[in-house]
PDB file of N, CA and C in Angstrom:
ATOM      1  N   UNK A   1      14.219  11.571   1.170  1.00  0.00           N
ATOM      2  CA  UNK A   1      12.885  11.215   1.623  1.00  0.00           C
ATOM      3  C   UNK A   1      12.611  11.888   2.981  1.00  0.00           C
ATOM      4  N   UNK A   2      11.240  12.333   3.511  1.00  0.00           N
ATOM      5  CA  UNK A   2      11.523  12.514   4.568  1.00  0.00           C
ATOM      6  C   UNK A   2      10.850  11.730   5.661  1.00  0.00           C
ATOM      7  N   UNK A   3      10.647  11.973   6.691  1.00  0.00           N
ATOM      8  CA  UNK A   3      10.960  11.646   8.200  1.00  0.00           C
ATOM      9  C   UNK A   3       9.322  11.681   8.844  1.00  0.00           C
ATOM     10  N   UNK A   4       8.943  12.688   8.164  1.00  0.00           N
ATOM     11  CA  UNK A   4       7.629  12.736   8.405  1.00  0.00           C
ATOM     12  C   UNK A   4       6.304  11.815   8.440  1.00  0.00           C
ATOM     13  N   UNK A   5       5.924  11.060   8.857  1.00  0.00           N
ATOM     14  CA  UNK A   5       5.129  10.049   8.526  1.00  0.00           C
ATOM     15  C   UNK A   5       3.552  10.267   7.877  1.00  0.00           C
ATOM     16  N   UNK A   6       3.210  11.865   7.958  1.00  0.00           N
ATOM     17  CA  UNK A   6       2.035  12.204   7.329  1.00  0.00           C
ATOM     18  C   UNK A   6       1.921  13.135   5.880  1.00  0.00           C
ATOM     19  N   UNK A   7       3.708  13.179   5.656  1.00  0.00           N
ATOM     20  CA  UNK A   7       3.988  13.775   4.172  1.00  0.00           C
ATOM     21  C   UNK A   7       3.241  12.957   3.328  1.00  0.00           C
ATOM     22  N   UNK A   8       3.696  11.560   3.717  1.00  0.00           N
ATOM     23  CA  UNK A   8       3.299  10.250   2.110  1.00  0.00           C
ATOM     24  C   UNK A   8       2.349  10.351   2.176  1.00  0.00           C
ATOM     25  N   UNK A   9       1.430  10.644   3.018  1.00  0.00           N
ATOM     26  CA  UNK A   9      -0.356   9.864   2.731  1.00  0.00           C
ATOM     27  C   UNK A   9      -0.578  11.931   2.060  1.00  0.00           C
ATOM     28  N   UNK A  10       0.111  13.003   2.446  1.00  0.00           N
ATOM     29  CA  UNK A  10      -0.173  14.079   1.593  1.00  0.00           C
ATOM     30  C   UNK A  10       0.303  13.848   0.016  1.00  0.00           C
ATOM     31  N   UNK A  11       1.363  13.252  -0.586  1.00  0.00           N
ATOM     32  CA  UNK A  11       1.794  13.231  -1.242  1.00  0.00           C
ATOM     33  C   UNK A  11       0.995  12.185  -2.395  1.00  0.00           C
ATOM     34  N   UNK A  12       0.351  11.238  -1.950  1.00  0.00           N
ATOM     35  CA  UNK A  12      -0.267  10.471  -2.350  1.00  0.00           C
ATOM     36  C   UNK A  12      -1.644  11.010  -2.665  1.00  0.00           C
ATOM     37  N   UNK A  13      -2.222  10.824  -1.695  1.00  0.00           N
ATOM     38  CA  UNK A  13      -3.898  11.567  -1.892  1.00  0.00           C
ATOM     39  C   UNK A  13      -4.041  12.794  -2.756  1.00  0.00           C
ATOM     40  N   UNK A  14      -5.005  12.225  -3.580  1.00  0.00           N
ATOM     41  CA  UNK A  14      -5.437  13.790  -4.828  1.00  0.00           C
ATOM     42  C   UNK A  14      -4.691  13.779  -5.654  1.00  0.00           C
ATOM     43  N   UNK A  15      -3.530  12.941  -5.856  1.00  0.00           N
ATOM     44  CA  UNK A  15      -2.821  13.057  -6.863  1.00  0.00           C
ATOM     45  C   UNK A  15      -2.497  12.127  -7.818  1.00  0.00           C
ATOM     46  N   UNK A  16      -2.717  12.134  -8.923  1.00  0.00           N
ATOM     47  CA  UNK A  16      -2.125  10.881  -9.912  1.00  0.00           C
ATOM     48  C   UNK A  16      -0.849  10.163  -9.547  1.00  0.00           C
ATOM     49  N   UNK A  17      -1.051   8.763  -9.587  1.00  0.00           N
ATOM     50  CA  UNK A  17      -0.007   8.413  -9.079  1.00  0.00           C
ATOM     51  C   UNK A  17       0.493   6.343 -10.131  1.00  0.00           C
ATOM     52  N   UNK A  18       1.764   6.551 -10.197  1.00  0.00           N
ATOM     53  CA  UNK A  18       1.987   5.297 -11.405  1.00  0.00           C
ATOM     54  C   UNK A  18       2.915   4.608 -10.371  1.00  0.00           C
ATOM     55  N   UNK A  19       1.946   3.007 -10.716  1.00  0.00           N
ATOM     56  CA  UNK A  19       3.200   1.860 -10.198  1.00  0.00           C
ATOM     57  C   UNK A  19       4.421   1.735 -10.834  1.00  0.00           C
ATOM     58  N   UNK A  20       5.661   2.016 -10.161  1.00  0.00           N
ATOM     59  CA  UNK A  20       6.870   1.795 -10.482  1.00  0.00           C
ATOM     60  C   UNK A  20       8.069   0.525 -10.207  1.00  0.00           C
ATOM     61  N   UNK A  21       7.428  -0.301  -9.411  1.00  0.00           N
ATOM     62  CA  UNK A  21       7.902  -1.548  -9.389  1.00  0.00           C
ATOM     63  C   UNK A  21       6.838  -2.526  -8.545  1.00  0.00           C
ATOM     64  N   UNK A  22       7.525  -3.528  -8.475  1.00  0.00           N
ATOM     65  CA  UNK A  22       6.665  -4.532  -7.154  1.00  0.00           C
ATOM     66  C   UNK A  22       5.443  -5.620  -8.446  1.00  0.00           C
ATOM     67  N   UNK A  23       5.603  -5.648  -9.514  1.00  0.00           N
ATOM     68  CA  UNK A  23       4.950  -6.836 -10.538  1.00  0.00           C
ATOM     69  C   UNK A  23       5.119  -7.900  -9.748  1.00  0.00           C
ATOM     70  N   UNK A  24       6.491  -7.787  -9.406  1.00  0.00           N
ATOM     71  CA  UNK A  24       6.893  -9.671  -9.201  1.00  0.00           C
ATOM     72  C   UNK A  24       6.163  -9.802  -7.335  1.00  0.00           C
ATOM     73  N   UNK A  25       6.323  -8.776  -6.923  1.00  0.00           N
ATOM     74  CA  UNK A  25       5.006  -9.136  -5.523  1.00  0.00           C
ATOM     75  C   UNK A  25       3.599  -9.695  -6.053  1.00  0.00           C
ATOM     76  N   UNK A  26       2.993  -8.411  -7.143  1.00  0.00           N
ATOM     77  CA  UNK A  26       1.864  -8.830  -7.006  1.00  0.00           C
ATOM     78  C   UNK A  26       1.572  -9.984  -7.970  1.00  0.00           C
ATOM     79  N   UNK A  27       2.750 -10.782  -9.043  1.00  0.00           N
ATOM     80  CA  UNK A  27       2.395 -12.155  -9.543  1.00  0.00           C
ATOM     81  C   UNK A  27       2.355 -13.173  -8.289  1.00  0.00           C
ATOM     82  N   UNK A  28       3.565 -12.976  -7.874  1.00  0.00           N
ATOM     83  CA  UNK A  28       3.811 -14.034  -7.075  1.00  0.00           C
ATOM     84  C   UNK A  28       2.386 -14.607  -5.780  1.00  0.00           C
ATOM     85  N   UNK A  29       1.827 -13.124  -5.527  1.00  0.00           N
ATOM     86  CA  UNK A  29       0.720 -13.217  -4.663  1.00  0.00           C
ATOM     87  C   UNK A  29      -0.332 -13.751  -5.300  1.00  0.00           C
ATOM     88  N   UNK A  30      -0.831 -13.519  -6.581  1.00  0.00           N
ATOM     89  CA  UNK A  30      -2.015 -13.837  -7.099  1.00  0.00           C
ATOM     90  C   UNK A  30      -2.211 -14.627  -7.847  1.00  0.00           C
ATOM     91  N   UNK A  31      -0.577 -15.462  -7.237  1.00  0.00           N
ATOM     92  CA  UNK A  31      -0.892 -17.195  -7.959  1.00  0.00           C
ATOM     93  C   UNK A  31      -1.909 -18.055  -7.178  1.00  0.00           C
ATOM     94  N   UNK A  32      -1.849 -17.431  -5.970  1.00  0.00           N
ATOM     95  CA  UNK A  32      -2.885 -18.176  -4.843  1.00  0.00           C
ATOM     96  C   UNK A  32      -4.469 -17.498  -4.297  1.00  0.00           C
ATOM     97  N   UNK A  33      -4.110 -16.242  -4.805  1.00  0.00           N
ATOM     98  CA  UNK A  33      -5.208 -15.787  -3.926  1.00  0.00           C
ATOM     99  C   UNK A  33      -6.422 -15.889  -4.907  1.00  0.00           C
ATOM    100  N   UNK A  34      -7.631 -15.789  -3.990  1.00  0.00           N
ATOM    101  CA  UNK A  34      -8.884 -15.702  -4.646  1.00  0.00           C
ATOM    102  C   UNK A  34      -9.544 -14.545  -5.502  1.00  0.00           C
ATOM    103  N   UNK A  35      -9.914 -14.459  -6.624  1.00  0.00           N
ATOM    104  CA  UNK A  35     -10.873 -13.763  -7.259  1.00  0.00           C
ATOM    105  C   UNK A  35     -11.098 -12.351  -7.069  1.00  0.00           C
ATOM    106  N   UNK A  36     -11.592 -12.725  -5.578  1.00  0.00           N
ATOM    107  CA  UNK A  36     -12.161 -12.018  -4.684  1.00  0.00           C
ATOM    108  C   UNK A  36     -11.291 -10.554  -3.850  1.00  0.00           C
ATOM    109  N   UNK A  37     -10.163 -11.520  -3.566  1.00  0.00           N
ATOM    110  CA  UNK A  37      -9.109 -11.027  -2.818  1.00  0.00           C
ATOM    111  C   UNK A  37      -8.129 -10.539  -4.493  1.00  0.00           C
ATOM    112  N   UNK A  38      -8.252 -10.612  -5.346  1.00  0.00           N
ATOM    113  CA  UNK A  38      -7.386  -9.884  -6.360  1.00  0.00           C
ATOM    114  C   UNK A  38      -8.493  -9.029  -6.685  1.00  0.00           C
ATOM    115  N   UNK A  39     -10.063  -9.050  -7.017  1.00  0.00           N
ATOM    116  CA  UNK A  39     -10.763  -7.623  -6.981  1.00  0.00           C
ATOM    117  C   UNK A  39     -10.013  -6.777  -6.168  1.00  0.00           C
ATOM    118  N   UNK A  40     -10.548  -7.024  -5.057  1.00  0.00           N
ATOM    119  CA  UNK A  40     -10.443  -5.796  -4.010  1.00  0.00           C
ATOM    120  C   UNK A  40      -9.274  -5.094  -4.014  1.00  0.00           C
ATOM    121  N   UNK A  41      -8.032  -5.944  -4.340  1.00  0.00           N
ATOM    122  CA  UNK A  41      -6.366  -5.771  -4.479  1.00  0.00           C
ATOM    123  C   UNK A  41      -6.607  -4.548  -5.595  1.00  0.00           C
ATOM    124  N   UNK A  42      -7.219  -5.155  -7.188  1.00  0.00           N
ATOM    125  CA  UNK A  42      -6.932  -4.551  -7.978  1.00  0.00           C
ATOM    126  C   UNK A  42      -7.567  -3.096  -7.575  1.00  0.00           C
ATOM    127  N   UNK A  43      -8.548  -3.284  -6.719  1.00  0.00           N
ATOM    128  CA  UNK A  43      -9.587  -1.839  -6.641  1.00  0.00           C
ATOM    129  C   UNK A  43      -8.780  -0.598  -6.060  1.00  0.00           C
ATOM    130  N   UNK A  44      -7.961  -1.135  -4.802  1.00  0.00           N
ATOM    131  CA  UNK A  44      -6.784  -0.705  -3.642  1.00  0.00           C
ATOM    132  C   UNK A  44      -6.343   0.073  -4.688  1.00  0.00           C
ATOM    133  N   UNK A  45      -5.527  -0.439  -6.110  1.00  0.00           N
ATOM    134  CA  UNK A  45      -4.172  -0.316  -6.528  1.00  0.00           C
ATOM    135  C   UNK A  45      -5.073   0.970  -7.546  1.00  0.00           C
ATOM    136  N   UNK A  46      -5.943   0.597  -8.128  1.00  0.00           N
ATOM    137  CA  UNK A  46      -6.276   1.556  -9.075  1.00  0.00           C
ATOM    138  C   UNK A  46      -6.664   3.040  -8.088  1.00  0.00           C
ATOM    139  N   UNK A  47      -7.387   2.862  -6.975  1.00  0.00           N
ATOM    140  CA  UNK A  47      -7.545   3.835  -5.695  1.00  0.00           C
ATOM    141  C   UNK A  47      -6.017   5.102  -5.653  1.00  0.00           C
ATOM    142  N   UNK A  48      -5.274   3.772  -5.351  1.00  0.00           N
ATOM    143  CA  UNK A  48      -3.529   4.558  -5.244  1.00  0.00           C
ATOM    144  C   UNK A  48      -2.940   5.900  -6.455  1.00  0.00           C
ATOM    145  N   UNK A  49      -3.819   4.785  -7.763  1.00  0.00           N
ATOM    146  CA  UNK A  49      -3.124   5.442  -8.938  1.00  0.00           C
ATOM    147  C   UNK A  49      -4.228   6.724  -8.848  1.00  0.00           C
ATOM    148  N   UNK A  50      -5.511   7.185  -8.744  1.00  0.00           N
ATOM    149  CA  UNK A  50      -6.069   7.925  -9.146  1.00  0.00           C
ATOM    150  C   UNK A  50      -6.247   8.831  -7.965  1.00  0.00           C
ATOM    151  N   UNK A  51      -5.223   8.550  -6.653  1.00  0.00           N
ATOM    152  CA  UNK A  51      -5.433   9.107  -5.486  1.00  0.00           C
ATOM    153  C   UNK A  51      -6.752   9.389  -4.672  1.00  0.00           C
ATOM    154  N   UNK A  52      -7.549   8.364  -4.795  1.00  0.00           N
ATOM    155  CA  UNK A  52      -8.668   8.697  -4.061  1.00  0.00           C
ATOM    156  C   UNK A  52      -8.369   7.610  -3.004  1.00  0.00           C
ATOM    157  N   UNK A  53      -7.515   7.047  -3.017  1.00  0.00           N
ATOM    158  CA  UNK A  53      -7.187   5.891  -2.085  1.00  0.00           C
ATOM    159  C   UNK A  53      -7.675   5.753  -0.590  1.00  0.00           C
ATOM    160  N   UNK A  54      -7.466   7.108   0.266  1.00  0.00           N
ATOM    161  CA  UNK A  54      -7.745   6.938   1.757  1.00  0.00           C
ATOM    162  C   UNK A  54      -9.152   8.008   1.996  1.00  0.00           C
ATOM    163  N   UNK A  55      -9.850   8.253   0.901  1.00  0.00           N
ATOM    164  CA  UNK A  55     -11.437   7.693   0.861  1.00  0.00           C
ATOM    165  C   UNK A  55     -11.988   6.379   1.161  1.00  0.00           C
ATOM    166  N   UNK A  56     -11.408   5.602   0.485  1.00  0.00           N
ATOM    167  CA  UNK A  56     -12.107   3.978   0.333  1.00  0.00           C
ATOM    168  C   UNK A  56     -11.819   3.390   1.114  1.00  0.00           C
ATOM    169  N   UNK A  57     -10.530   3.198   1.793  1.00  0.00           N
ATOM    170  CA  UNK A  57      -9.582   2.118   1.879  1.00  0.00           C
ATOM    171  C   UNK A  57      -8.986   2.622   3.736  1.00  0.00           C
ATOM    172  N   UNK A  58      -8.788   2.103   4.752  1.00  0.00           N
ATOM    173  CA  UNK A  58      -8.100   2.234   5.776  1.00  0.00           C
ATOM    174  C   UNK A  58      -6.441   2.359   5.603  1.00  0.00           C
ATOM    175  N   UNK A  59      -6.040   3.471   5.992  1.00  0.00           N
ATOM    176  CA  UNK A  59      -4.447   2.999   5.817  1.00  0.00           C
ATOM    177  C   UNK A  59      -3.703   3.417   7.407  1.00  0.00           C
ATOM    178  N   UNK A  60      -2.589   2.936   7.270  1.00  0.00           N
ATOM    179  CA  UNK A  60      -1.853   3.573   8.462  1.00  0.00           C
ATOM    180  C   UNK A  60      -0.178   3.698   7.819  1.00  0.00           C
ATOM    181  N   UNK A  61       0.816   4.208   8.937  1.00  0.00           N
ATOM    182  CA  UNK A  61       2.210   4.603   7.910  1.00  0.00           C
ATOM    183  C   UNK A  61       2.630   4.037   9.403  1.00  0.00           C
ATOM    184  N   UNK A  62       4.555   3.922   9.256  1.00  0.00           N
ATOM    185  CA  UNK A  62       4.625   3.189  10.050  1.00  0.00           C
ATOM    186  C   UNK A  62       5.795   4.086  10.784  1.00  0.00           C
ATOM    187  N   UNK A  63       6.811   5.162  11.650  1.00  0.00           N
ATOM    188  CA  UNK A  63       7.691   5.617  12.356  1.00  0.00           C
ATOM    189  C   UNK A  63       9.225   5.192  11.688  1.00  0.00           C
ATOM    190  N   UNK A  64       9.023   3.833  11.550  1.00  0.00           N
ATOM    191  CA  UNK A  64      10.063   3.269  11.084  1.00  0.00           C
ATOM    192  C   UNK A  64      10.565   3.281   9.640  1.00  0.00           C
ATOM    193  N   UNK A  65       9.265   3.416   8.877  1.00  0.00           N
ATOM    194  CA  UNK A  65       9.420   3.420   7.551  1.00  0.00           C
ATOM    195  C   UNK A  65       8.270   4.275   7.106  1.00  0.00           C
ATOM    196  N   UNK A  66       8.709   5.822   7.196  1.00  0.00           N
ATOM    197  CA  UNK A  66       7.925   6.883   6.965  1.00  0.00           C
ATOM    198  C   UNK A  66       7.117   7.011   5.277  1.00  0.00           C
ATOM    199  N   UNK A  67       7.784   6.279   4.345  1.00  0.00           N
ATOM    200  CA  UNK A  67       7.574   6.681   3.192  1.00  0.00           C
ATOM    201  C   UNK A  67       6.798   4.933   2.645  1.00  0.00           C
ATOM    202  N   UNK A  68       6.032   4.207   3.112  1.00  0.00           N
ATOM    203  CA  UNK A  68       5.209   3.732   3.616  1.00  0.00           C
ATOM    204  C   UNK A  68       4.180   3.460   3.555  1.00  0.00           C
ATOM    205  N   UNK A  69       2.855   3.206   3.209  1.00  0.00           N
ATOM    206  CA  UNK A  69       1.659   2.867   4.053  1.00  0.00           C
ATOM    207  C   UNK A  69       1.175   1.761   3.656  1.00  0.00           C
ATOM    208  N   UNK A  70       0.594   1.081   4.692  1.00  0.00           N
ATOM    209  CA  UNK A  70      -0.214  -0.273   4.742  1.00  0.00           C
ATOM    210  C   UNK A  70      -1.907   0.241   4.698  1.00  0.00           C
ATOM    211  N   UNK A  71      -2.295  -0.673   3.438  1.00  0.00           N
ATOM    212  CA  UNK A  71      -3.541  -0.492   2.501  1.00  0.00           C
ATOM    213  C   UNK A  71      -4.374  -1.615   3.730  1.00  0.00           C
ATOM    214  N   UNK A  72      -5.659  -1.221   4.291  1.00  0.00           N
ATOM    215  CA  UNK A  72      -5.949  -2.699   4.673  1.00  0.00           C
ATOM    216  C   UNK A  72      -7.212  -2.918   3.490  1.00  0.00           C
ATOM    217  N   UNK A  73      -7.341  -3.930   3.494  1.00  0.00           N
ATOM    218  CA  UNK A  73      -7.915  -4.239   2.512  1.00  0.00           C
ATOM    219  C   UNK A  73      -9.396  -5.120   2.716  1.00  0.00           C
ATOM    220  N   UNK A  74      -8.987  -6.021   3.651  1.00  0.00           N
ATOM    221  CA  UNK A  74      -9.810  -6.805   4.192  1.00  0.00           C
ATOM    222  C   UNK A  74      -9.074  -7.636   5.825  1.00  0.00           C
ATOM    223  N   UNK A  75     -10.612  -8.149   6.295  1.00  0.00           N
ATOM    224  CA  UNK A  75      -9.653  -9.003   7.721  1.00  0.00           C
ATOM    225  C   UNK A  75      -8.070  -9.662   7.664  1.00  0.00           C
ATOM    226  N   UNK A  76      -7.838 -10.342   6.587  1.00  0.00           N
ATOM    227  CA  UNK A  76      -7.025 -10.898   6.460  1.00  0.00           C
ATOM    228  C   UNK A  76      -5.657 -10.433   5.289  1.00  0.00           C
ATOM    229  N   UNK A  77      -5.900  -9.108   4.964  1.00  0.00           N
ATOM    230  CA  UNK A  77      -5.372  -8.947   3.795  1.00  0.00           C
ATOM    231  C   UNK A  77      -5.136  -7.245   3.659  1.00  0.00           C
ATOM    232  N   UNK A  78      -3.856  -7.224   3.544  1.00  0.00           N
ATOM    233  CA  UNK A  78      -3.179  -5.742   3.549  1.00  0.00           C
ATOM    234  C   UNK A  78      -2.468  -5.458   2.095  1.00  0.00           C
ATOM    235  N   UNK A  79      -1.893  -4.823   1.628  1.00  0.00           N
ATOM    236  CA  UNK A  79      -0.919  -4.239   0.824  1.00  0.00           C
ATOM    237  C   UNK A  79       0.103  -3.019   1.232  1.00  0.00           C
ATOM    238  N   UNK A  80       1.117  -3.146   1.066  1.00  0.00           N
ATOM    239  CA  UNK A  80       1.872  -1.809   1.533  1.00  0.00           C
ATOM    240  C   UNK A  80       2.539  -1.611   0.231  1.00  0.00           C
ATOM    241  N   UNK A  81       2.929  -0.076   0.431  1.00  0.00           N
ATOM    242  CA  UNK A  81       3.351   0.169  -0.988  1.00  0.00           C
ATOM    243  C   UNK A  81       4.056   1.415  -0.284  1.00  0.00           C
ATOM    244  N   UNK A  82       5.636   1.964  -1.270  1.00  0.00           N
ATOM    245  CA  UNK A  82       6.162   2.870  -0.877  1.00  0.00           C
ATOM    246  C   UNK A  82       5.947   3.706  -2.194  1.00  0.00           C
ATOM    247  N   UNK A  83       6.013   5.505  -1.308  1.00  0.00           N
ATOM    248  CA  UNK A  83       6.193   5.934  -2.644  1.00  0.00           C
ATOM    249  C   UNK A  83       7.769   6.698  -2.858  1.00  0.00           C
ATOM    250  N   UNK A  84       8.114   6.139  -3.945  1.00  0.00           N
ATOM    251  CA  UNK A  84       9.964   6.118  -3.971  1.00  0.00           C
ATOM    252  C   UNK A  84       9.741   7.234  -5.284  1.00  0.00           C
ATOM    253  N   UNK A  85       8.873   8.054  -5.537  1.00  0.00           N
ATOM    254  CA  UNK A  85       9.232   9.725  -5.831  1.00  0.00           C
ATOM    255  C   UNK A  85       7.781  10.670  -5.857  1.00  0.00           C
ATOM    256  N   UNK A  86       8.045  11.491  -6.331  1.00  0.00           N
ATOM    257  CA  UNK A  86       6.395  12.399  -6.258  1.00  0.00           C
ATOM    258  C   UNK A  86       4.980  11.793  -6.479  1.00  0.00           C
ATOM    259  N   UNK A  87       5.578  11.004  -7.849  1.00  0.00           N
ATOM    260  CA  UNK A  87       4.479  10.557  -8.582  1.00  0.00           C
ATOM    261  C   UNK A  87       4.516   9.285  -8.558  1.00  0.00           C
ATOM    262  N   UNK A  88       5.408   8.277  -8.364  1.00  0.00           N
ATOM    263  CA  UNK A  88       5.772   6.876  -8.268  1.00  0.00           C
ATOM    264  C   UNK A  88       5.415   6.135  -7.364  1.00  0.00           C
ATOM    265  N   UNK A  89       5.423   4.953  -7.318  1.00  0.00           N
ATOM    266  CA  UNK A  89       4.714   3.986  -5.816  1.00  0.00           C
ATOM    267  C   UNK A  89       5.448   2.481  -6.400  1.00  0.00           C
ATOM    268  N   UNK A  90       5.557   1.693  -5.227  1.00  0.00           N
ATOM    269  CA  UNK A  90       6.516   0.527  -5.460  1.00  0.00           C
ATOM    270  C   UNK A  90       5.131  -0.122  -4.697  1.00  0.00           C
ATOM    271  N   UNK A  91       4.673  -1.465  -5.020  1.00  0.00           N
ATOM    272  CA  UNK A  91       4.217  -2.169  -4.020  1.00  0.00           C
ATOM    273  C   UNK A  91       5.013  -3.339  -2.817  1.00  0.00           C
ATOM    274  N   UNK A  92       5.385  -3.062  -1.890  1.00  0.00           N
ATOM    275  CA  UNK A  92       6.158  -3.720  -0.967  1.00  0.00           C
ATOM    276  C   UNK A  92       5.934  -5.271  -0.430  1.00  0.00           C
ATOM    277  N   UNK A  93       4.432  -5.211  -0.241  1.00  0.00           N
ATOM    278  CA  UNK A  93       4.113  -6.555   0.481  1.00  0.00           C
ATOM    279  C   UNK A  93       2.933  -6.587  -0.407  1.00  0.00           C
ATOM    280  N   UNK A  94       2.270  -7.920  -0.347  1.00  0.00           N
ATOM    281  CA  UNK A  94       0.847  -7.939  -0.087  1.00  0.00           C
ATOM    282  C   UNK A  94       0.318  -9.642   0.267  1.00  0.00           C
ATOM    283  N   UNK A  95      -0.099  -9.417   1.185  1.00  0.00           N
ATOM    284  CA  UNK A  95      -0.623 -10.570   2.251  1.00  0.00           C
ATOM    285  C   UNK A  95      -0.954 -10.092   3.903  1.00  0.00           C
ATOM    286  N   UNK A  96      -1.124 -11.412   4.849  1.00  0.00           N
ATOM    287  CA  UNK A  96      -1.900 -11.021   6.032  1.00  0.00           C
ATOM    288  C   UNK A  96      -0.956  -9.799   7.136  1.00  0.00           C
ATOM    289  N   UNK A  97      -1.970  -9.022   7.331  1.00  0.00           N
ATOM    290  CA  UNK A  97      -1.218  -8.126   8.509  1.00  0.00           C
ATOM    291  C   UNK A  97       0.265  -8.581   9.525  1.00  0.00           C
ATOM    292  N   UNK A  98      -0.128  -9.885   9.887  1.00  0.00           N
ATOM    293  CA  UNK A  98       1.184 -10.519  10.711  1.00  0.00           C
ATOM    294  C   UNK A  98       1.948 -10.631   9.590  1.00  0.00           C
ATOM    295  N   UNK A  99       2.190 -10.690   8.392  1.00  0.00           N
ATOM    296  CA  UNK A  99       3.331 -10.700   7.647  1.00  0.00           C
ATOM    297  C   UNK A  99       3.917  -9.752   7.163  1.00  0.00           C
ATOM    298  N   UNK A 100       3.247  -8.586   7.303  1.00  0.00           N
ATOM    299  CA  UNK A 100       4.053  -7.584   6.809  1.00  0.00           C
ATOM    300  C   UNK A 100       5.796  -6.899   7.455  1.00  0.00           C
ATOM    301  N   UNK A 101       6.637  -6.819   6.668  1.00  0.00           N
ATOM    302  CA  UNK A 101       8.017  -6.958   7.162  1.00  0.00           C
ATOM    303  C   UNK A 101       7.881  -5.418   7.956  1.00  0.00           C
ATOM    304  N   UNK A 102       8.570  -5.967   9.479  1.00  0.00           N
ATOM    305  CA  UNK A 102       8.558  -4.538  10.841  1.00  0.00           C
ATOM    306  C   UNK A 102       7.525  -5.169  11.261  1.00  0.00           C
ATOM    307  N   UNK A 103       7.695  -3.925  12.444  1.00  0.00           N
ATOM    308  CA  UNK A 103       6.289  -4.522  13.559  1.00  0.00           C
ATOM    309  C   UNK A 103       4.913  -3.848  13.297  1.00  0.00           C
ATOM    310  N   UNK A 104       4.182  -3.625  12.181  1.00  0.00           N
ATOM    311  CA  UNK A 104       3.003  -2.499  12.026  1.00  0.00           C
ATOM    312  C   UNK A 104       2.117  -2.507  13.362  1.00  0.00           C
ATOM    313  N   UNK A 105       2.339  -3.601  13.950  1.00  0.00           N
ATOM    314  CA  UNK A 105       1.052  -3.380  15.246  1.00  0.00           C
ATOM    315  C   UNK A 105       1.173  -2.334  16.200  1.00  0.00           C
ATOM    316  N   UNK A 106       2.828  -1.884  15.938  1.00  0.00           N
ATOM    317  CA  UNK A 106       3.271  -1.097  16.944  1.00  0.00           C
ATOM    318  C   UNK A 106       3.236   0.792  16.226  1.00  0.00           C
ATOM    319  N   UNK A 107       2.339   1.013  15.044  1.00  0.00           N
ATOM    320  CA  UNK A 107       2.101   1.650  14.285  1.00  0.00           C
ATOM    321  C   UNK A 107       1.184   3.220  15.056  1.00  0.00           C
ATOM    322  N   UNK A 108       1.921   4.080  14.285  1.00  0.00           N
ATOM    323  CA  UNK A 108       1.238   4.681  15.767  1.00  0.00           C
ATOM    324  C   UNK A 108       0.221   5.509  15.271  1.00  0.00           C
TER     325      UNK A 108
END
C-alpha cells in the first residue's frame, strides 16, 4: 500500500469501484439509524462504487492511515472506508465524526 495520502482519493475517483467487506458495519449501524441517514449512507456508498464520490460528498484521508478516507456525510455522520486493492473498498466505520477510530481532527 502506499504512504501517500492523495494516491487513494486518485485511485478511487473515476473509477469503478466494489464493496469488499464491512456488511457487518453497515448492519450493525442501520439497526438504529434513520431513513434518512441510511439514504444519504446508501447515496455515499453507491457515489464510491461508480467513482463520482468526491463530486458529491466532502472527504478528507488521514497521515496515519493513508489508504483511508472519511466520507462526511452530514453534521453528525461520516463513513470511512479503505481501499484494500485497485478496485476494492472495505467500509471501516460509520457513525459521528468523534467516533471515528484515530484522531481525524488532526487530519491534515
Amino acid at each position: 500500500m502506499t504512504n501517500d495520502p492523495e494516491r487513494i482519493l486518485g485511485r478511487i475517483a473515476g473509477r469503478r469501484n466494489q464493496l469488499n467487506a464491512g456488511l457487518d458495519v453497515l448492519d450493525s449501524w442501520s439497526k438504529t439509524a434513520s431513513q434518512a441517514a441510511r439514504n444519504t449512507l446508501y447515496r455515499a456508498l453507491f457515489a464510491v462504487t461508480d467513482g463520482s464520490v468526491f463530486r458529491f460528498f466532502q472527504t478528507s484521508s488521514h497521515r496515519a492511515r493513508p489508504d483511508e478516507v472519511t466520507i462526511y456525510l452530514r453534521a453528525d455522520l461520516v463513513v470511512t472506508i479503505s481501499q484494500t486493492e485497485a478496485d476494492l473498498f472495505d467500509i471501516a466505520y460509520i457513525g459521528p465524526l468523534d467516533g471515528v477510530p484515530g484522531n481525524v481532527r488532526d487530519r491534515d
